[in-house]
PDB file of N, CA and C in Angstrom:
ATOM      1  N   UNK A   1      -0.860  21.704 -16.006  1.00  0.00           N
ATOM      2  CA  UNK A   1      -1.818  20.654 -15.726  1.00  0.00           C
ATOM      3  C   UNK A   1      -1.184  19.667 -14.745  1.00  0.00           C
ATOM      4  N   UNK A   2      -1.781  19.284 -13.926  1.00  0.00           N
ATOM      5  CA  UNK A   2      -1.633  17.884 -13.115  1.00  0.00           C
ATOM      6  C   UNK A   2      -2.214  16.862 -12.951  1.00  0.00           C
ATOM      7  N   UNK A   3      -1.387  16.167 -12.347  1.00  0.00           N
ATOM      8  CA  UNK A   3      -2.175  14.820 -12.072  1.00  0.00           C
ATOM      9  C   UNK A   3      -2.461  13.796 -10.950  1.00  0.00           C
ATOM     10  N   UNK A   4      -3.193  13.068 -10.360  1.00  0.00           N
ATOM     11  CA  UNK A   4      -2.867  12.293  -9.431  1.00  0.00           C
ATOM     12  C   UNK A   4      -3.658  10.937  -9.753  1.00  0.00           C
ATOM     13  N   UNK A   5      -2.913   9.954  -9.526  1.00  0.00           N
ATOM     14  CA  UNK A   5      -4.261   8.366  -9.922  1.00  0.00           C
ATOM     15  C   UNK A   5      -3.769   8.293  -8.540  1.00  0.00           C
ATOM     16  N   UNK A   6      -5.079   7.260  -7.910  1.00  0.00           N
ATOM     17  CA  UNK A   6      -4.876   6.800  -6.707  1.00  0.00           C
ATOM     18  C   UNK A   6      -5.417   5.066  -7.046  1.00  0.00           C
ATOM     19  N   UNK A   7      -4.910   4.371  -6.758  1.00  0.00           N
ATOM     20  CA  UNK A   7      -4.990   3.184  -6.400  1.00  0.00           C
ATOM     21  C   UNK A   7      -6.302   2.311  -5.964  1.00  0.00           C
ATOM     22  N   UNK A   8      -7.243   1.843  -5.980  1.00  0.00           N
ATOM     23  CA  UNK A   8      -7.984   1.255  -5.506  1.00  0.00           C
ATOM     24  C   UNK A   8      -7.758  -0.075  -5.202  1.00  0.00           C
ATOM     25  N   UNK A   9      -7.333  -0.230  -3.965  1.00  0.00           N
ATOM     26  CA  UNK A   9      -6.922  -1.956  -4.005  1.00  0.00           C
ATOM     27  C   UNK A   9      -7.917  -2.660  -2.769  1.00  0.00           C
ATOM     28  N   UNK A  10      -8.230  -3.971  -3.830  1.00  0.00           N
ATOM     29  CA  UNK A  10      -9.413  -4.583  -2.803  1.00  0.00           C
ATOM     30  C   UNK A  10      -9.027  -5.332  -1.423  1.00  0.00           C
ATOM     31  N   UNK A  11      -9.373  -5.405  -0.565  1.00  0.00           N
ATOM     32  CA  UNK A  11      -9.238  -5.607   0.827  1.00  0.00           C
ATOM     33  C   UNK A  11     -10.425  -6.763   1.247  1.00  0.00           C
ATOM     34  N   UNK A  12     -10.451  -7.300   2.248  1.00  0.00           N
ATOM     35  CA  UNK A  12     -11.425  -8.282   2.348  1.00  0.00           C
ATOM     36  C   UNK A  12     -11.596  -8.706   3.498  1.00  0.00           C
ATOM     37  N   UNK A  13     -10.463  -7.744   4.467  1.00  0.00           N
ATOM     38  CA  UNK A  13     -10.968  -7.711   6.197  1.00  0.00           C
ATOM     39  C   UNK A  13     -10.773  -6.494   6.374  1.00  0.00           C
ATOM     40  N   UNK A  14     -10.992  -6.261   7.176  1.00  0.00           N
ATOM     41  CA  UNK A  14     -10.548  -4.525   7.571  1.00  0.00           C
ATOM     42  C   UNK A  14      -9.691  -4.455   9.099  1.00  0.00           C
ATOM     43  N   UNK A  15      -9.771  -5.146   9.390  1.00  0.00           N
ATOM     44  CA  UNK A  15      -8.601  -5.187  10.814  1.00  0.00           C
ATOM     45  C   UNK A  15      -7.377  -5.719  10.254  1.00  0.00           C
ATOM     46  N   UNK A  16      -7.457  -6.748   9.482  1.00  0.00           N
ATOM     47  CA  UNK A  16      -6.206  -7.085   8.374  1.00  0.00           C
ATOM     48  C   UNK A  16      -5.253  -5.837   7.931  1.00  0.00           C
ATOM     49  N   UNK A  17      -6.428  -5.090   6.790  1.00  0.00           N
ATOM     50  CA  UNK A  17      -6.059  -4.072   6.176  1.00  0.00           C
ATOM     51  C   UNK A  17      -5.048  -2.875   6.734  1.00  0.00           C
ATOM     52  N   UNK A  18      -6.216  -2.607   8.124  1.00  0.00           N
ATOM     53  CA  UNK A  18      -5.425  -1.821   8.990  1.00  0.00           C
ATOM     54  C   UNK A  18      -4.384  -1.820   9.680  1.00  0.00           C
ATOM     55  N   UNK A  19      -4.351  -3.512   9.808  1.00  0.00           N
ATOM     56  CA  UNK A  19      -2.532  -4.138  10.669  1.00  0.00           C
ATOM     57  C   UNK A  19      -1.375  -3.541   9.560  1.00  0.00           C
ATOM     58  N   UNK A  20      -1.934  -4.230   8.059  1.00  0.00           N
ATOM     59  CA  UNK A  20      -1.058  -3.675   7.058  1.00  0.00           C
ATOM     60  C   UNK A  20      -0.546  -2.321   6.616  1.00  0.00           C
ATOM     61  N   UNK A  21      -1.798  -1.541   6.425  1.00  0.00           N
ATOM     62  CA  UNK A  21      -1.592  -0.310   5.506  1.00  0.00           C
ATOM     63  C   UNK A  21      -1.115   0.735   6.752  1.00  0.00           C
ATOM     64  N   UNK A  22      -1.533   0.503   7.850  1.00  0.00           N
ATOM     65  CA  UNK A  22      -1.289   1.526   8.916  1.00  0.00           C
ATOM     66  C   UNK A  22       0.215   1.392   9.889  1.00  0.00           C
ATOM     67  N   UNK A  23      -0.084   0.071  10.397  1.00  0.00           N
ATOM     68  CA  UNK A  23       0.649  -0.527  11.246  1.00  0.00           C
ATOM     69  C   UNK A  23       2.037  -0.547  10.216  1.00  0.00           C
ATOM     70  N   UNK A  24       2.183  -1.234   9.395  1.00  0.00           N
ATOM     71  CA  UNK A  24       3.348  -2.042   9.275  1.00  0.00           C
ATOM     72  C   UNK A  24       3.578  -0.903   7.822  1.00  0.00           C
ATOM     73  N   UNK A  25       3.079  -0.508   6.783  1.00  0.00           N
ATOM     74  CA  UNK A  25       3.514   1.098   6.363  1.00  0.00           C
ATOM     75  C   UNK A  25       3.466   2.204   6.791  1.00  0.00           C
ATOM     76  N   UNK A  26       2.671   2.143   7.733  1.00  0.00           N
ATOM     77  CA  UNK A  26       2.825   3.595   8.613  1.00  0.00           C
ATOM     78  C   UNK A  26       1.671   4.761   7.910  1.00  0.00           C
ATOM     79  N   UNK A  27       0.489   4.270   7.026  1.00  0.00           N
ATOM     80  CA  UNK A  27      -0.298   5.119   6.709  1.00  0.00           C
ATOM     81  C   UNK A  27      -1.022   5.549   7.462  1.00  0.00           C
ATOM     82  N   UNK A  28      -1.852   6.518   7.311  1.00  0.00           N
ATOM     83  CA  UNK A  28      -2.738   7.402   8.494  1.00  0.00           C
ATOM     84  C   UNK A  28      -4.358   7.047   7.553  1.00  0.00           C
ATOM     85  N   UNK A  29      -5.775   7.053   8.210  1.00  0.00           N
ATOM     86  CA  UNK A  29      -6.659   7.069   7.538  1.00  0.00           C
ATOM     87  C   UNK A  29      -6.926   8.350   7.113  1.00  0.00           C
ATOM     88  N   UNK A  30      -7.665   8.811   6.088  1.00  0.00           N
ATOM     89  CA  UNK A  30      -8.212  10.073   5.696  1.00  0.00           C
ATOM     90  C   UNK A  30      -9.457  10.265   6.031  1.00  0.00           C
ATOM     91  N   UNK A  31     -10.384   9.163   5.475  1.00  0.00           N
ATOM     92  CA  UNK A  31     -11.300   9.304   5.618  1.00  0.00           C
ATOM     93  C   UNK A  31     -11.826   7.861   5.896  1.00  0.00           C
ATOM     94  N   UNK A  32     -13.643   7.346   5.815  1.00  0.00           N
ATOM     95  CA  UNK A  32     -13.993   6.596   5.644  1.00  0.00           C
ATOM     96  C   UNK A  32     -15.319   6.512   4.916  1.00  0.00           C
ATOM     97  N   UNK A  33     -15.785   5.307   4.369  1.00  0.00           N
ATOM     98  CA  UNK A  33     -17.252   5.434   4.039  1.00  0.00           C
ATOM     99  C   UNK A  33     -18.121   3.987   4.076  1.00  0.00           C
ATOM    100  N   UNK A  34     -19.264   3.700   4.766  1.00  0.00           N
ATOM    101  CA  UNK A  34     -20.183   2.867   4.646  1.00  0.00           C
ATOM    102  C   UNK A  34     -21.123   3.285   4.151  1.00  0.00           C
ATOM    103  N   UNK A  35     -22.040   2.260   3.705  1.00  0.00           N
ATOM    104  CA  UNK A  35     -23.623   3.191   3.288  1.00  0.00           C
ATOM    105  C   UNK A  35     -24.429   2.835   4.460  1.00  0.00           C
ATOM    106  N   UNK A  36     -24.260   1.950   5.364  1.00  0.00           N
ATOM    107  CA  UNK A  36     -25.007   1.450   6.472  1.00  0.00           C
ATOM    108  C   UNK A  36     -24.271   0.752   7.700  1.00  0.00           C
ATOM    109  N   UNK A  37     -24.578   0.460   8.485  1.00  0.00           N
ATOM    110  CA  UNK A  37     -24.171  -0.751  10.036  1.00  0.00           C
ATOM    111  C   UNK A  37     -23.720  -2.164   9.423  1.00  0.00           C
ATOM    112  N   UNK A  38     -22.737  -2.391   9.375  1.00  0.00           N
ATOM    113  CA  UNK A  38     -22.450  -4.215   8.593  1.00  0.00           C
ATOM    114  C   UNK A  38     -22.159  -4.037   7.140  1.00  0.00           C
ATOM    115  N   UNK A  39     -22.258  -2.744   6.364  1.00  0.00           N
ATOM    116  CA  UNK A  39     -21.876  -2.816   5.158  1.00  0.00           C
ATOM    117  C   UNK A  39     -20.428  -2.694   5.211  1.00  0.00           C
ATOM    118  N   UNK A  40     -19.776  -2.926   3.494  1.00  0.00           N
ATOM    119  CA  UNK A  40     -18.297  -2.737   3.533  1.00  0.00           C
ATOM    120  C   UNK A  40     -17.764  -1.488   3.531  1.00  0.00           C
ATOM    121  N   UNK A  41     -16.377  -1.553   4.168  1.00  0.00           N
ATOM    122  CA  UNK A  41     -15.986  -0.300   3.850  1.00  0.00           C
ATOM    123  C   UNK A  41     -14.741  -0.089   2.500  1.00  0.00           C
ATOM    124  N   UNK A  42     -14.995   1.894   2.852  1.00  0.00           N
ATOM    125  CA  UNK A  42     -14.138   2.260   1.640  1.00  0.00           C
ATOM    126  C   UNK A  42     -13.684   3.634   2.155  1.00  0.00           C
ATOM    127  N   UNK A  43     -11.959   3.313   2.640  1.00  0.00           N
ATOM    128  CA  UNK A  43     -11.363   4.577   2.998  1.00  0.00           C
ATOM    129  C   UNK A  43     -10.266   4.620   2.154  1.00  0.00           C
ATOM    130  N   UNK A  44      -9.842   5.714   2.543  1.00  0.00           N
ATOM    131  CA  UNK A  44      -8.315   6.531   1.716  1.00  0.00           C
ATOM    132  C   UNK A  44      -7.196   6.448   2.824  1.00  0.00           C
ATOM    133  N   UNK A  45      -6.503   5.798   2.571  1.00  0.00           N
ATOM    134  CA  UNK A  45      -5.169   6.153   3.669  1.00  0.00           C
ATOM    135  C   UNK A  45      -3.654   6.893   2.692  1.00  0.00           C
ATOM    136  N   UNK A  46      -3.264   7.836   3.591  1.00  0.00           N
ATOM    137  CA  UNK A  46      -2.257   7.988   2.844  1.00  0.00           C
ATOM    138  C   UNK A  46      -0.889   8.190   3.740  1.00  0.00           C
ATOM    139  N   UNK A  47      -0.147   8.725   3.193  1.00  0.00           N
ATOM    140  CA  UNK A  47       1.343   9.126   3.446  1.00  0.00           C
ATOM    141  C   UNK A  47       2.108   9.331   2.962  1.00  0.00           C
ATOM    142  N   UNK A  48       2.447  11.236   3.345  1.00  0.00           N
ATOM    143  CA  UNK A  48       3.042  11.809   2.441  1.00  0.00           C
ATOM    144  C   UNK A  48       1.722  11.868   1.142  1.00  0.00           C
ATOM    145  N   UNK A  49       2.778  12.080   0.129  1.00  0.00           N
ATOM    146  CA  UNK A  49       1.401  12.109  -1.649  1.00  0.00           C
ATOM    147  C   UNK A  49       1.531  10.624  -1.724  1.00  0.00           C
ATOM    148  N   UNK A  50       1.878   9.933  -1.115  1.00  0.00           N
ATOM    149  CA  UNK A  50       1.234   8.117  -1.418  1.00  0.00           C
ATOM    150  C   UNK A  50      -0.340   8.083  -1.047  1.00  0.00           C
ATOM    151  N   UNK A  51      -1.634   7.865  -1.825  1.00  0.00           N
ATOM    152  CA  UNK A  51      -2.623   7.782  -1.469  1.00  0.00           C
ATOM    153  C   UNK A  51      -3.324   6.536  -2.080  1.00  0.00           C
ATOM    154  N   UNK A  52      -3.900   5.868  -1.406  1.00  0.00           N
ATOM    155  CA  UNK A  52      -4.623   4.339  -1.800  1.00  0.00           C
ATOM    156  C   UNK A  52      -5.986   4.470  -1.269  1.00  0.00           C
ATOM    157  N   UNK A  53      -7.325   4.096  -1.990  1.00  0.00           N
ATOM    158  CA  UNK A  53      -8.198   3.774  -1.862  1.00  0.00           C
ATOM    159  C   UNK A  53      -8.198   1.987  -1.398  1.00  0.00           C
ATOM    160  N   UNK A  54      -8.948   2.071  -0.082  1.00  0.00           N
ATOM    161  CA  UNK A  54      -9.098   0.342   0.003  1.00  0.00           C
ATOM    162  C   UNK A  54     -10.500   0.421   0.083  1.00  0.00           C
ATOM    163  N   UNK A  55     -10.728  -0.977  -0.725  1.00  0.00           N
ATOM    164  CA  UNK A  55     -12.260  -1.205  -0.510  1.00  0.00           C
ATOM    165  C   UNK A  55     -12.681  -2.970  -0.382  1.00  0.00           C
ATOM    166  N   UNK A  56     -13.981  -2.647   0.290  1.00  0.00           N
ATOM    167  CA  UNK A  56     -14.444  -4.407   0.734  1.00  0.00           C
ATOM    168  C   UNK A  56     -15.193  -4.656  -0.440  1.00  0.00           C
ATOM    169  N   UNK A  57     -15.502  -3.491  -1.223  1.00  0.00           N
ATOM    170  CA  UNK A  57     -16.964  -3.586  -2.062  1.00  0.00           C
ATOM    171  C   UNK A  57     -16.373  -5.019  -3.162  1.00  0.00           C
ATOM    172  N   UNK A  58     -17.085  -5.669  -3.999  1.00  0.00           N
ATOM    173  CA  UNK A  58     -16.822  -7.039  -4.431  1.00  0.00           C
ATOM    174  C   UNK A  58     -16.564  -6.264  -6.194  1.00  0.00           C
ATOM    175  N   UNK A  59     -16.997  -5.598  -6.993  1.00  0.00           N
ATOM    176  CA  UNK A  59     -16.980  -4.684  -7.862  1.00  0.00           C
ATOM    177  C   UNK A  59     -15.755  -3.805  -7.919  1.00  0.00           C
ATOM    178  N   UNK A  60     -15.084  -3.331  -7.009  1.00  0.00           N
ATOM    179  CA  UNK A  60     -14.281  -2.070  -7.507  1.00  0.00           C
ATOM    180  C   UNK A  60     -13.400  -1.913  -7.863  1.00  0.00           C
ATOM    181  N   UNK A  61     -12.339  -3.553  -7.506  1.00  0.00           N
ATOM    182  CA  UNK A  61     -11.209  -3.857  -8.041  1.00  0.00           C
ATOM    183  C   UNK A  61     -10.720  -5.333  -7.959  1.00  0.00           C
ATOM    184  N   UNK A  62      -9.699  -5.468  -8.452  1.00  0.00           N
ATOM    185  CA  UNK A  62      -9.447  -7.476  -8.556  1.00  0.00           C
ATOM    186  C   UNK A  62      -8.344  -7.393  -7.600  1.00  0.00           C
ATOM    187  N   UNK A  63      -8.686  -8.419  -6.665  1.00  0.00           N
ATOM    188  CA  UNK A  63      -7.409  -8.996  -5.944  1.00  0.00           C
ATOM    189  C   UNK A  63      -6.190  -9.333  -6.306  1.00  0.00           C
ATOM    190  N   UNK A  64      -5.000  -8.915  -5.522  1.00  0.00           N
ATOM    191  CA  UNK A  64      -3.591  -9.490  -6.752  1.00  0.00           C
ATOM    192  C   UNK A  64      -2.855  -9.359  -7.301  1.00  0.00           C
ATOM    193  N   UNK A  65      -3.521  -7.188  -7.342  1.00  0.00           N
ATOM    194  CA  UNK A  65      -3.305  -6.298  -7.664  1.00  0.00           C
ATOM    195  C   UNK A  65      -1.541  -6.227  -7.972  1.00  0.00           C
ATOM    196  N   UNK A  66      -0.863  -5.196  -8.952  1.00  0.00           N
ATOM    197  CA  UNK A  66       0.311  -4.899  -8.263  1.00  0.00           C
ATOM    198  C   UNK A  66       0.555  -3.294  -8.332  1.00  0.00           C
ATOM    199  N   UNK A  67       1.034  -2.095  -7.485  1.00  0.00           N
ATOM    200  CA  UNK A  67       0.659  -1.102  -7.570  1.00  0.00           C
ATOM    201  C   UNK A  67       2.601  -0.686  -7.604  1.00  0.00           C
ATOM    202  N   UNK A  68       3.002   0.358  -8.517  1.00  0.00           N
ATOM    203  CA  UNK A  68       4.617   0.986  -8.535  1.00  0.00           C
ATOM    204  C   UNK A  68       4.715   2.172  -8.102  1.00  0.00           C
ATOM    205  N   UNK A  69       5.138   2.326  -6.936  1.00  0.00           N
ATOM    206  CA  UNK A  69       5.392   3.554  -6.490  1.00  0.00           C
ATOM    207  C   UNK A  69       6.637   4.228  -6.661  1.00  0.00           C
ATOM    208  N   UNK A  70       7.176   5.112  -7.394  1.00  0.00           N
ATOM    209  CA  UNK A  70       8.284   5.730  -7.183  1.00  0.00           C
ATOM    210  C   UNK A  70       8.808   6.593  -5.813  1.00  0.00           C
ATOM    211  N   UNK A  71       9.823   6.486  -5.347  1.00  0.00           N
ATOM    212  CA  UNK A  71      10.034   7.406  -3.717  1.00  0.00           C
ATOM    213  C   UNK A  71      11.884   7.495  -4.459  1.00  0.00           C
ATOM    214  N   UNK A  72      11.901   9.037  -3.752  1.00  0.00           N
ATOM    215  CA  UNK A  72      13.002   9.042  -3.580  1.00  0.00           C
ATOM    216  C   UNK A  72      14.323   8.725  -2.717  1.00  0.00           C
ATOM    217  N   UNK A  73      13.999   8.607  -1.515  1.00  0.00           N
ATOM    218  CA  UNK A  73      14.357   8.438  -0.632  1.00  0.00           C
ATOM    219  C   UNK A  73      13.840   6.489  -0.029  1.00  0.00           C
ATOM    220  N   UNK A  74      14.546   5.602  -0.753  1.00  0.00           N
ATOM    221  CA  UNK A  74      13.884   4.195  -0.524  1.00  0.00           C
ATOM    222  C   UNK A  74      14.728   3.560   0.801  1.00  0.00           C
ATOM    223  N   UNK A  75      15.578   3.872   0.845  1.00  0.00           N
ATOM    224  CA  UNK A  75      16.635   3.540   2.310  1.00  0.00           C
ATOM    225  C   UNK A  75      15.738   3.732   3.519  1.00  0.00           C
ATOM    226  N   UNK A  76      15.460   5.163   3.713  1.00  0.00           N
ATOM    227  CA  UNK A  76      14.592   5.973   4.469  1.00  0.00           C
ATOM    228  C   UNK A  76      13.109   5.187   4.544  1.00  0.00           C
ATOM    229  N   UNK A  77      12.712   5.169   3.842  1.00  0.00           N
ATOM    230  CA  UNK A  77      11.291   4.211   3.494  1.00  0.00           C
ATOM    231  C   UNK A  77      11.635   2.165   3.907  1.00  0.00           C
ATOM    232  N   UNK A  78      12.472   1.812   3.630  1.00  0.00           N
ATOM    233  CA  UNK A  78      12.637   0.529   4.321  1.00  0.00           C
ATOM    234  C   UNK A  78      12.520   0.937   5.576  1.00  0.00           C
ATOM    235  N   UNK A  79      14.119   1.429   6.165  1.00  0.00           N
ATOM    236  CA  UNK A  79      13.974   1.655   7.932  1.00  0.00           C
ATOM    237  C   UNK A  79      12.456   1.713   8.548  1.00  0.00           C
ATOM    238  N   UNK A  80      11.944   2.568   7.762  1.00  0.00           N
ATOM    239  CA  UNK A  80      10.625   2.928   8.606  1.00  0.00           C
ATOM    240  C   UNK A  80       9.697   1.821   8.345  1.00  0.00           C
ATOM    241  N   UNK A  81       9.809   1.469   7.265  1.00  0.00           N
ATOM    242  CA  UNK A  81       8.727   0.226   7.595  1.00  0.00           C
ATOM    243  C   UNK A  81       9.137  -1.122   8.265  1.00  0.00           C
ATOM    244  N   UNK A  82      10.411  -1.087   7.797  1.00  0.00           N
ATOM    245  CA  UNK A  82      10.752  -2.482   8.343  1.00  0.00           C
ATOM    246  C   UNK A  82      10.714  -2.743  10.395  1.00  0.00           C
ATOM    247  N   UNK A  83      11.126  -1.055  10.728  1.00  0.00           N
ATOM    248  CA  UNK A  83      11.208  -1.021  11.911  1.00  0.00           C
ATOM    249  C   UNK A  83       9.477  -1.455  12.825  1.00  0.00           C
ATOM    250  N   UNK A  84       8.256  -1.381  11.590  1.00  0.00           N
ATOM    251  CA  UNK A  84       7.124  -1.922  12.702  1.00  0.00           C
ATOM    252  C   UNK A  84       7.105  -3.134  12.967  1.00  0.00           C
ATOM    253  N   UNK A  85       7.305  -3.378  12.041  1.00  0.00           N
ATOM    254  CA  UNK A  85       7.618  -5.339  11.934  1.00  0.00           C
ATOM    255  C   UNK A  85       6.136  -6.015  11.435  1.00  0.00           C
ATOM    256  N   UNK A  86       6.325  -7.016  10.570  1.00  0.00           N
ATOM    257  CA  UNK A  86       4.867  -7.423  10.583  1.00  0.00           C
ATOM    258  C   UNK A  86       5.332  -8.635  10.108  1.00  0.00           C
ATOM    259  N   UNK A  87       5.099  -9.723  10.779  1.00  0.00           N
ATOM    260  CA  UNK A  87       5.352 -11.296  10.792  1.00  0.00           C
ATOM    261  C   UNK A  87       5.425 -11.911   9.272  1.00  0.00           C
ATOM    262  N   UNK A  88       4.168 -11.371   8.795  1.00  0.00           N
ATOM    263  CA  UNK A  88       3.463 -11.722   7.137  1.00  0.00           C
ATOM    264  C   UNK A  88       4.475 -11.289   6.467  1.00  0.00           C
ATOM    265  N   UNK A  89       5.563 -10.457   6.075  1.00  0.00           N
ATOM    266  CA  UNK A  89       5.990  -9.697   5.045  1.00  0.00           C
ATOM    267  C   UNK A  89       7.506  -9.406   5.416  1.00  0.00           C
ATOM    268  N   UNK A  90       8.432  -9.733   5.018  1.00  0.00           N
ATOM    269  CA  UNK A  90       9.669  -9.407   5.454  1.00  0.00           C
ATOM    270  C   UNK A  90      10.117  -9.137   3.836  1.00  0.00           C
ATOM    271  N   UNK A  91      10.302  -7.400   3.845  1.00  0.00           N
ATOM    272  CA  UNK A  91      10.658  -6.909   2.364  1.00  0.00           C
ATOM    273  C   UNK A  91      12.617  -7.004   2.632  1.00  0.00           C
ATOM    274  N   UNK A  92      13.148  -6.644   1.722  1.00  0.00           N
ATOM    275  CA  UNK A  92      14.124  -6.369   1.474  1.00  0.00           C
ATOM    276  C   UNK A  92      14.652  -5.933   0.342  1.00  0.00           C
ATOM    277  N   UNK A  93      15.538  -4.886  -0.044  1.00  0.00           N
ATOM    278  CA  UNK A  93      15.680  -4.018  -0.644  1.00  0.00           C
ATOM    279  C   UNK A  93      16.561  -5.030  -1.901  1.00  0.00           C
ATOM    280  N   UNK A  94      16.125  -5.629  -3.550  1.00  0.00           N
ATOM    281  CA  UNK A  94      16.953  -5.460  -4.338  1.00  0.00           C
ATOM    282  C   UNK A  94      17.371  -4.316  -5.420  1.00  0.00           C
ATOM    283  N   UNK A  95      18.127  -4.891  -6.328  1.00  0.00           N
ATOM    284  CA  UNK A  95      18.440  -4.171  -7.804  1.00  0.00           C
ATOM    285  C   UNK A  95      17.324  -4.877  -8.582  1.00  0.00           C
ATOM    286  N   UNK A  96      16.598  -4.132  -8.851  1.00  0.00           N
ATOM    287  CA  UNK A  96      15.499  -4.567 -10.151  1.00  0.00           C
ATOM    288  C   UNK A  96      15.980  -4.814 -11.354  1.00  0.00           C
ATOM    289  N   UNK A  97      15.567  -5.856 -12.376  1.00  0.00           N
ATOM    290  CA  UNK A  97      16.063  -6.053 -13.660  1.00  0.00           C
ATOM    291  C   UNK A  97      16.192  -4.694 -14.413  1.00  0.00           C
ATOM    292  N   UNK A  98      15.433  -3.753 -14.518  1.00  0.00           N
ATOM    293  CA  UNK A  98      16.043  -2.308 -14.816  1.00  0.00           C
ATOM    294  C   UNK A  98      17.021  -1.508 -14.368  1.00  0.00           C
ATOM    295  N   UNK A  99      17.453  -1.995 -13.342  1.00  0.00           N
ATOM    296  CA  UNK A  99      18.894  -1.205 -12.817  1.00  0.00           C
ATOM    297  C   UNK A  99      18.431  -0.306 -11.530  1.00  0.00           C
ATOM    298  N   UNK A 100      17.239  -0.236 -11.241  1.00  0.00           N
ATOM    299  CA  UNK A 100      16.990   0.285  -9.938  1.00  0.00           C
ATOM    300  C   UNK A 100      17.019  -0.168  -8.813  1.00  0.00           C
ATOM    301  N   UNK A 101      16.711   0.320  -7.736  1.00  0.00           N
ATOM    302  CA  UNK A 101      17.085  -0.473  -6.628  1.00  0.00           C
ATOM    303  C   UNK A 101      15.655  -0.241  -6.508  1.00  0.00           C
ATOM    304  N   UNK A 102      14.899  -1.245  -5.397  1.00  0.00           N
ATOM    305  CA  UNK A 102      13.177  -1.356  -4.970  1.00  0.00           C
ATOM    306  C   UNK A 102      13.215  -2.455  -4.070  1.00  0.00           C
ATOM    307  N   UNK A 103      12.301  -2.487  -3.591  1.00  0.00           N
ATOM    308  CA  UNK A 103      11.588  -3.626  -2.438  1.00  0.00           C
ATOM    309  C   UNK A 103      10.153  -3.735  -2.780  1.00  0.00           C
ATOM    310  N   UNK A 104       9.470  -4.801  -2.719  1.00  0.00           N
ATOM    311  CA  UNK A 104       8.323  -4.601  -2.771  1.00  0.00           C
ATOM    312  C   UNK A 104       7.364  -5.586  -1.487  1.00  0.00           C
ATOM    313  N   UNK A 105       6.111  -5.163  -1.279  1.00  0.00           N
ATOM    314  CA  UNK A 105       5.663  -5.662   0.052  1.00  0.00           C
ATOM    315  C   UNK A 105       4.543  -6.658  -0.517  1.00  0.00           C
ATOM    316  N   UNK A 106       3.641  -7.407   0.374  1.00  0.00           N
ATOM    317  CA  UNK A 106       2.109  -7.819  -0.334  1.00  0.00           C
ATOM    318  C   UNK A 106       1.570  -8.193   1.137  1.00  0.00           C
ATOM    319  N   UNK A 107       0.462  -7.484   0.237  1.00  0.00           N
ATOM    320  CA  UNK A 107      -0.766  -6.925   1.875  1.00  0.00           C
ATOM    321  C   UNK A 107      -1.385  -8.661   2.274  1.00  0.00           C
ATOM    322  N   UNK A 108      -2.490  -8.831   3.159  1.00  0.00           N
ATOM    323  CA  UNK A 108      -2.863  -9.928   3.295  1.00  0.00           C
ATOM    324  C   UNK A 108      -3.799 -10.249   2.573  1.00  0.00           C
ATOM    325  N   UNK A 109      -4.008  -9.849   1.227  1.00  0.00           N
ATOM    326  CA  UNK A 109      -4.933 -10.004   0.201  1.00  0.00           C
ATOM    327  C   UNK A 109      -4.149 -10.271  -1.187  1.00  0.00           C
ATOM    328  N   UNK A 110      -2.971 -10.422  -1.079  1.00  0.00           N
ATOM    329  CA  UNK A 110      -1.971 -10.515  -2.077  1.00  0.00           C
ATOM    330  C   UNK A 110      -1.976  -9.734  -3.306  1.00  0.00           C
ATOM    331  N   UNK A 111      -2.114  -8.352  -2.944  1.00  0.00           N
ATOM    332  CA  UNK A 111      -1.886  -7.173  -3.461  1.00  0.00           C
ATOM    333  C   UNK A 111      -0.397  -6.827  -3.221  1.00  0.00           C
ATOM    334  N   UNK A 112       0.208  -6.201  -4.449  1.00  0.00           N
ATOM    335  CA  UNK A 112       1.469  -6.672  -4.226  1.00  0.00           C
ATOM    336  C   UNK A 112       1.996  -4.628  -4.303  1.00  0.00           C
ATOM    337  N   UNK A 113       2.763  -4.180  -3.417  1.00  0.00           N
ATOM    338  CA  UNK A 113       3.410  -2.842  -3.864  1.00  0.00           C
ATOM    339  C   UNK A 113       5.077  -2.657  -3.820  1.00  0.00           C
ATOM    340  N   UNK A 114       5.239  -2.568  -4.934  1.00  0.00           N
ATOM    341  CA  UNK A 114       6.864  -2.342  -5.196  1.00  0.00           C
ATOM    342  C   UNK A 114       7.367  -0.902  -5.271  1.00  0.00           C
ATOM    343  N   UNK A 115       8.185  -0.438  -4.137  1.00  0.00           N
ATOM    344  CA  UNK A 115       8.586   0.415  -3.771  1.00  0.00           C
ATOM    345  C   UNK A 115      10.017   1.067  -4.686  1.00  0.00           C
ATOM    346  N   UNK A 116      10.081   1.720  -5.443  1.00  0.00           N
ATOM    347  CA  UNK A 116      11.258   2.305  -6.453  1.00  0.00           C
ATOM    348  C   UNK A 116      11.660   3.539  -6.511  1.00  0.00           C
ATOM    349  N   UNK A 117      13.146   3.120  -6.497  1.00  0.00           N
ATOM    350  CA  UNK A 117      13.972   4.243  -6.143  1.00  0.00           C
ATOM    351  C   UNK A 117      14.852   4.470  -7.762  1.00  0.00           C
ATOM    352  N   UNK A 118      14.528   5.178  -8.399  1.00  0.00           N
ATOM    353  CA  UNK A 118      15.202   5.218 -10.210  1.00  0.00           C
ATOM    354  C   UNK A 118      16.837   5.768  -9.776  1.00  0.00           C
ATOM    355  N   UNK A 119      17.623   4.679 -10.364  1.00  0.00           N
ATOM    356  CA  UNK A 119      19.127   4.729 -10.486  1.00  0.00           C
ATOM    357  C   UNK A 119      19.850   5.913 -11.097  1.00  0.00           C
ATOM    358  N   UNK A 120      19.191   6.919 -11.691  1.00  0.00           N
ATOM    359  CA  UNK A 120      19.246   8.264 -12.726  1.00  0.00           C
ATOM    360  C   UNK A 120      18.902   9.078 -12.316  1.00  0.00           C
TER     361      UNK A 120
END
């Protein structure tokens, strides 16, 4: 059996979103969805098996969010993000009160994602 949860985290511009989730993590879009011209949107970006639902809709999730990603490779994952640069967010890599090492980022909606690398 398997599994996958994906994330739904609320968003509330979408050129914002996209400076963040694309630009400055380096996600790709998957898909997208409106129901009409001027309605909100709701796409999937991912990278690699990291996959997040963002949405404008006012219902689908609470702002503020905080989402834990495990990666193995977190060294590798700073460089690359840190190298787009994004004014808003300057992560840096600590030791977490559990003994791991992590960084964590927060989008311009103060959704917060902590990046973890398990010490074991």
């Amino acid at each position: 059996m398997s599994f996958q949860a994906i994330p739904i985290i609320r968003i509330f511009d979408e050129d914002k979103a996209r400076a963040f989730y694309l630009g400055f993590l380096g996600m790709a879009v998957d898909w997208e969805h409106r129901f009409g011209a001027d309605f909100p949107i709701y796409m999937q970006v991912s990278k690699g098996d990291l996959v997040f639902h963002l949405s404008e809709h006012s219902g689908d999730c609470t702002p503020g969010s905080k989402v834990f990603v495990n990666t193995d490779d977190l060294d590798g994952l700073f460089a690359e993000v840190t190298a787009h640069g994004y004014r808003f967010c300057r992560p840096q890599i600590d030791t977490a009160p559990w003994g791991d090492r992590m960084f964590e980022v927060v989008d311009p909606f103060s959704n917060k994602i902590l990046f973890n690398e398990r010490s074991t």
